[in-house]
C-alpha atoms as a PDB file:
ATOM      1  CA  UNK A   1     117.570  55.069  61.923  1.00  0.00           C
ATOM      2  CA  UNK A   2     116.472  58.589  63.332  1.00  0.00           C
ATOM      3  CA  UNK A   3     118.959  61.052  62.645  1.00  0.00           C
ATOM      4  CA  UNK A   4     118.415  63.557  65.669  1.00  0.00           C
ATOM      5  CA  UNK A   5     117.707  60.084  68.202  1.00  0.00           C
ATOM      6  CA  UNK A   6     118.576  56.894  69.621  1.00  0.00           C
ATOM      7  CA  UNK A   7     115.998  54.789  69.910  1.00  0.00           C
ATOM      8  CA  UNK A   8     116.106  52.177  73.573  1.00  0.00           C
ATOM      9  CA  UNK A   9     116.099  49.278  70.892  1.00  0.00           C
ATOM     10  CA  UNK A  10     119.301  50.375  69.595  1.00  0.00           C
ATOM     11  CA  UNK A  11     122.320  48.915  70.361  1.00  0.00           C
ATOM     12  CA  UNK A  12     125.746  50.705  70.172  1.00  0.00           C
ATOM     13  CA  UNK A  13     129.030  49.362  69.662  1.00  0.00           C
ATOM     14  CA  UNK A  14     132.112  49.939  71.695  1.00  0.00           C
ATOM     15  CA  UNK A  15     135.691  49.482  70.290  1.00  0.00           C
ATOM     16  CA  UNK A  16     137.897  48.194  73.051  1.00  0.00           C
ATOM     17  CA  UNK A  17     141.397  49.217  72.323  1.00  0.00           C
ATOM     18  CA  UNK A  18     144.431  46.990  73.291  1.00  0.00           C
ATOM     19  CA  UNK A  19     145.637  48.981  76.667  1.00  0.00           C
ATOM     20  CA  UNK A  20     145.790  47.008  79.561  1.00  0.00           C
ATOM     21  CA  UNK A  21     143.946  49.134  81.896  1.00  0.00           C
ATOM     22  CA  UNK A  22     140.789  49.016  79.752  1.00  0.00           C
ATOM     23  CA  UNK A  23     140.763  45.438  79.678  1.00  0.00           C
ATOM     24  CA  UNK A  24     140.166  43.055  82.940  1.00  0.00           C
ATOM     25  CA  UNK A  25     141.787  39.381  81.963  1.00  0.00           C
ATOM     26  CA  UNK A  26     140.478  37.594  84.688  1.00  0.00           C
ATOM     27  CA  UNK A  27     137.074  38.576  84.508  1.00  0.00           C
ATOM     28  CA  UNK A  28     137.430  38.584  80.231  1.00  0.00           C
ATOM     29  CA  UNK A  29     135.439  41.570  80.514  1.00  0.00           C
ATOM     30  CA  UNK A  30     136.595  45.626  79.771  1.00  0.00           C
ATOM     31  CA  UNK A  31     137.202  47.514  82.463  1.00  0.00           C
ATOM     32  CA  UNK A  32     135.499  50.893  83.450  1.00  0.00           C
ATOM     33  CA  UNK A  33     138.816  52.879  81.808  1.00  0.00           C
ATOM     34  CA  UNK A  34     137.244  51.514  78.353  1.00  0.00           C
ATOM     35  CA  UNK A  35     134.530  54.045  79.125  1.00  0.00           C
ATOM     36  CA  UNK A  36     136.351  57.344  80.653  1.00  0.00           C
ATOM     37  CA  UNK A  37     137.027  59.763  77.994  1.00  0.00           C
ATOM     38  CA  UNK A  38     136.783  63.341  78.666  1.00  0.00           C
ATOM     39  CA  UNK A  39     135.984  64.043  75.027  1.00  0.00           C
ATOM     40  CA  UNK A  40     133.132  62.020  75.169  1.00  0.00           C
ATOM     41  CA  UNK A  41     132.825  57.725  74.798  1.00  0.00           C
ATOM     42  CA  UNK A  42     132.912  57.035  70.977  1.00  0.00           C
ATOM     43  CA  UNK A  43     130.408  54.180  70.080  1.00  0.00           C
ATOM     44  CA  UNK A  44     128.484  52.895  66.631  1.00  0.00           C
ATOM     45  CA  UNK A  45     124.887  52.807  66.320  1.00  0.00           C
ATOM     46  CA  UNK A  46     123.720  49.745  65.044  1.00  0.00           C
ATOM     47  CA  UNK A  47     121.426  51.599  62.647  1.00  0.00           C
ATOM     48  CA  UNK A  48     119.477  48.213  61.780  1.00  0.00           C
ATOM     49  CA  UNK A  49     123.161  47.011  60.122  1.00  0.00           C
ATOM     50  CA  UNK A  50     123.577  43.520  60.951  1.00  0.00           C
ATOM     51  CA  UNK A  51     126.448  42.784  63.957  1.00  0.00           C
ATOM     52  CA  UNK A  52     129.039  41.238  61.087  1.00  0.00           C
ATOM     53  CA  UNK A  53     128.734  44.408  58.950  1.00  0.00           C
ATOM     54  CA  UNK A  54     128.730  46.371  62.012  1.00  0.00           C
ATOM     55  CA  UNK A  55     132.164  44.794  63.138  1.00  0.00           C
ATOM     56  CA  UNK A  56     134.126  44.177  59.911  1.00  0.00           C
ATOM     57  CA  UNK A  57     133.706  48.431  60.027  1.00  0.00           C
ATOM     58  CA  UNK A  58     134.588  49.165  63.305  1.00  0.00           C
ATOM     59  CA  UNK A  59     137.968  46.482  62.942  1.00  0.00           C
ATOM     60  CA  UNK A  60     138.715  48.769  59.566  1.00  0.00           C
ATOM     61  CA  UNK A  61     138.988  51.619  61.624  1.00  0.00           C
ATOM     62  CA  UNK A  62     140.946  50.245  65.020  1.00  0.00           C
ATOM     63  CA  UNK A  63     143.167  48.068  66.614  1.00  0.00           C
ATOM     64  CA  UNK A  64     141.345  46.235  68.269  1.00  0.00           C
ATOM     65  CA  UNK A  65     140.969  43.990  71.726  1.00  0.00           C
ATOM     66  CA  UNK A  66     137.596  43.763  71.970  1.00  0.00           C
ATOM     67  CA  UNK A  67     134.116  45.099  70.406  1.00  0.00           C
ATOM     68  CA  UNK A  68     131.282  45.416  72.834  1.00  0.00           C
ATOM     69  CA  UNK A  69     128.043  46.275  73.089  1.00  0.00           C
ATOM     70  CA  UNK A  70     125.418  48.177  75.061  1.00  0.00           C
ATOM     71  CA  UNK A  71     122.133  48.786  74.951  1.00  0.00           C
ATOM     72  CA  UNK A  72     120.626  51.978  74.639  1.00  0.00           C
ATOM     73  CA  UNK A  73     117.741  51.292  77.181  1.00  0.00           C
ATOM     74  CA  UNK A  74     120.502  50.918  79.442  1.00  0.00           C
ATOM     75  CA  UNK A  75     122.572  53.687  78.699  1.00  0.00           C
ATOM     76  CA  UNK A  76     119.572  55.932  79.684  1.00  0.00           C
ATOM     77  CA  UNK A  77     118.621  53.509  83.044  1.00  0.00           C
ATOM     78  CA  UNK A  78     121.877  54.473  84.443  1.00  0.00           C
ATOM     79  CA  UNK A  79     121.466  58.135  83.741  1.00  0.00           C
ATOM     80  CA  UNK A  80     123.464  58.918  80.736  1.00  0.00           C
ATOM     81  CA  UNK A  81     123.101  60.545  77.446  1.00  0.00           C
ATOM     82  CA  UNK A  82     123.207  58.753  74.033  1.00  0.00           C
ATOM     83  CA  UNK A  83     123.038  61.244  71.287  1.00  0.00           C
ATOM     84  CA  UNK A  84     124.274  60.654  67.607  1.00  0.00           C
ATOM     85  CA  UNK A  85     127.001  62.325  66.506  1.00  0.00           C
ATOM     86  CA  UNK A  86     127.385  61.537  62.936  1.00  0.00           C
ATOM     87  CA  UNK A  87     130.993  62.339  61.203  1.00  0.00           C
ATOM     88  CA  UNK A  88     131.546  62.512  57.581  1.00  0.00           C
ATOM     89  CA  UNK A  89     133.259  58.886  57.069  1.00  0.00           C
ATOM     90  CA  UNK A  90     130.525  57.815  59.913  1.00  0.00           C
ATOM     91  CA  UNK A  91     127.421  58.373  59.773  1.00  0.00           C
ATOM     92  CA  UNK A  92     126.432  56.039  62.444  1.00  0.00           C
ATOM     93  CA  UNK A  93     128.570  57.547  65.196  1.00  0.00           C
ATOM     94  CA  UNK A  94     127.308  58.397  68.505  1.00  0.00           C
ATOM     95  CA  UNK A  95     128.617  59.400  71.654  1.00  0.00           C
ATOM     96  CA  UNK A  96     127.733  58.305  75.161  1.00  0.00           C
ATOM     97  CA  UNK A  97     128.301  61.640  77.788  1.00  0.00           C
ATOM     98  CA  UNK A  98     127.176  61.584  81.389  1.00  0.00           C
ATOM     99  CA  UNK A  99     124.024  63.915  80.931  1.00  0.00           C
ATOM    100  CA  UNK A 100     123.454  66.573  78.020  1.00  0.00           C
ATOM    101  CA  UNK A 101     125.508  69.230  79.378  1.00  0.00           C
ATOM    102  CA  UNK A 102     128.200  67.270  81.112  1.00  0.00           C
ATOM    103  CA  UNK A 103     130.884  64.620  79.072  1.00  0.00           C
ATOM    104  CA  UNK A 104     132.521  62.521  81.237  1.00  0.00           C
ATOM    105  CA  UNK A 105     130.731  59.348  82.623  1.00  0.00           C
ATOM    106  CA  UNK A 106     130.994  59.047  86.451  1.00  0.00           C
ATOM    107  CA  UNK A 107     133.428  56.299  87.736  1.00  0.00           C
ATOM    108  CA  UNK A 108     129.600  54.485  88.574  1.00  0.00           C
ATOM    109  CA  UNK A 109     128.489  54.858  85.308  1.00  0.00           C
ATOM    110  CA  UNK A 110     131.797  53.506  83.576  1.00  0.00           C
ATOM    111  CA  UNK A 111     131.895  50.374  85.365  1.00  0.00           C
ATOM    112  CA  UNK A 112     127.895  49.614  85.241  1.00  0.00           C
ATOM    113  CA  UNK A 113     128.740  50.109  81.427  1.00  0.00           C
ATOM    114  CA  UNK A 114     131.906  48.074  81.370  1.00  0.00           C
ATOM    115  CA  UNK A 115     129.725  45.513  83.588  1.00  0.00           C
ATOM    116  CA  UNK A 116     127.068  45.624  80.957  1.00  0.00           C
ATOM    117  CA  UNK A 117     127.846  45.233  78.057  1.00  0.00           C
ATOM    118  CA  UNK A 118     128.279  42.166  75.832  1.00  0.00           C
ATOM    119  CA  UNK A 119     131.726  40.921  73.710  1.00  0.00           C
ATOM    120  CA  UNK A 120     130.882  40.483  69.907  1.00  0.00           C
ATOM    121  CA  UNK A 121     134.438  40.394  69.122  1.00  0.00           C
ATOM    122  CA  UNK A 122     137.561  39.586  70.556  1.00  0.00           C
ATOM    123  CA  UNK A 123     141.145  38.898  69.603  1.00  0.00           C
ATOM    124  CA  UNK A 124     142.837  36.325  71.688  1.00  0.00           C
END
């Protein structure tokens, strides 16, 4: 794992939180919400972990709904900025923002994310 990059092979994990607006039922899918956050949208590097290590920490740190995941290729297709952002109790932290200078995601790039990505967890 780089420290200063994300490489496209990297995937990054997503912890869907139990509101209702950042989850769509029908479509069993999260909804764009799940990836609006004006501070920035929180994800996990996989940083060559394996996916059950990778979610038995995320599910010690939330409650949950959902995990997902994106890839980092993809993050970048759309137009957005993956950087790391390690904290102290997690090193593999990252952030997704809309470009380097700007945070928040446009609505478009929310829901191609929340389109996107992949469940490796739920809770039913």
């Amino acid at each position: 794992m780089e420290k200063d990059f994300i490489k496209d092979e990297e995937l990054l994990y997503r912890a869907i939180k139990p509101y209702p607006n950042w989850w769509k039922e029908k479509e069993n899918r999260p909804s764009s919400a799940a990836f609006k956050d004006s501070l920035g949208v929180s994800v996990d590097r996989d940083a060559e972990r394996n996916e059950l290590e990778i979610v038995g920490a995320i599910e010690e740190r939330f409650e949950l709904k959902a995990i997902v995941k994106v890839k980092t290729a993809y993050c970048r297709e759309i137009q957005t900025y993956p950087f790391p952002k390690p904290l102290s109790d997690n090193p593999e932290h990252a952030e997704i923002h809309r470009t380097e200078g700007i945070v928040e995601l446009t609505d478009s790039q929310a829901r191609n994310l929340a389109k996107s990505s992949e469940i490796v967890f739920q809770k039913k």
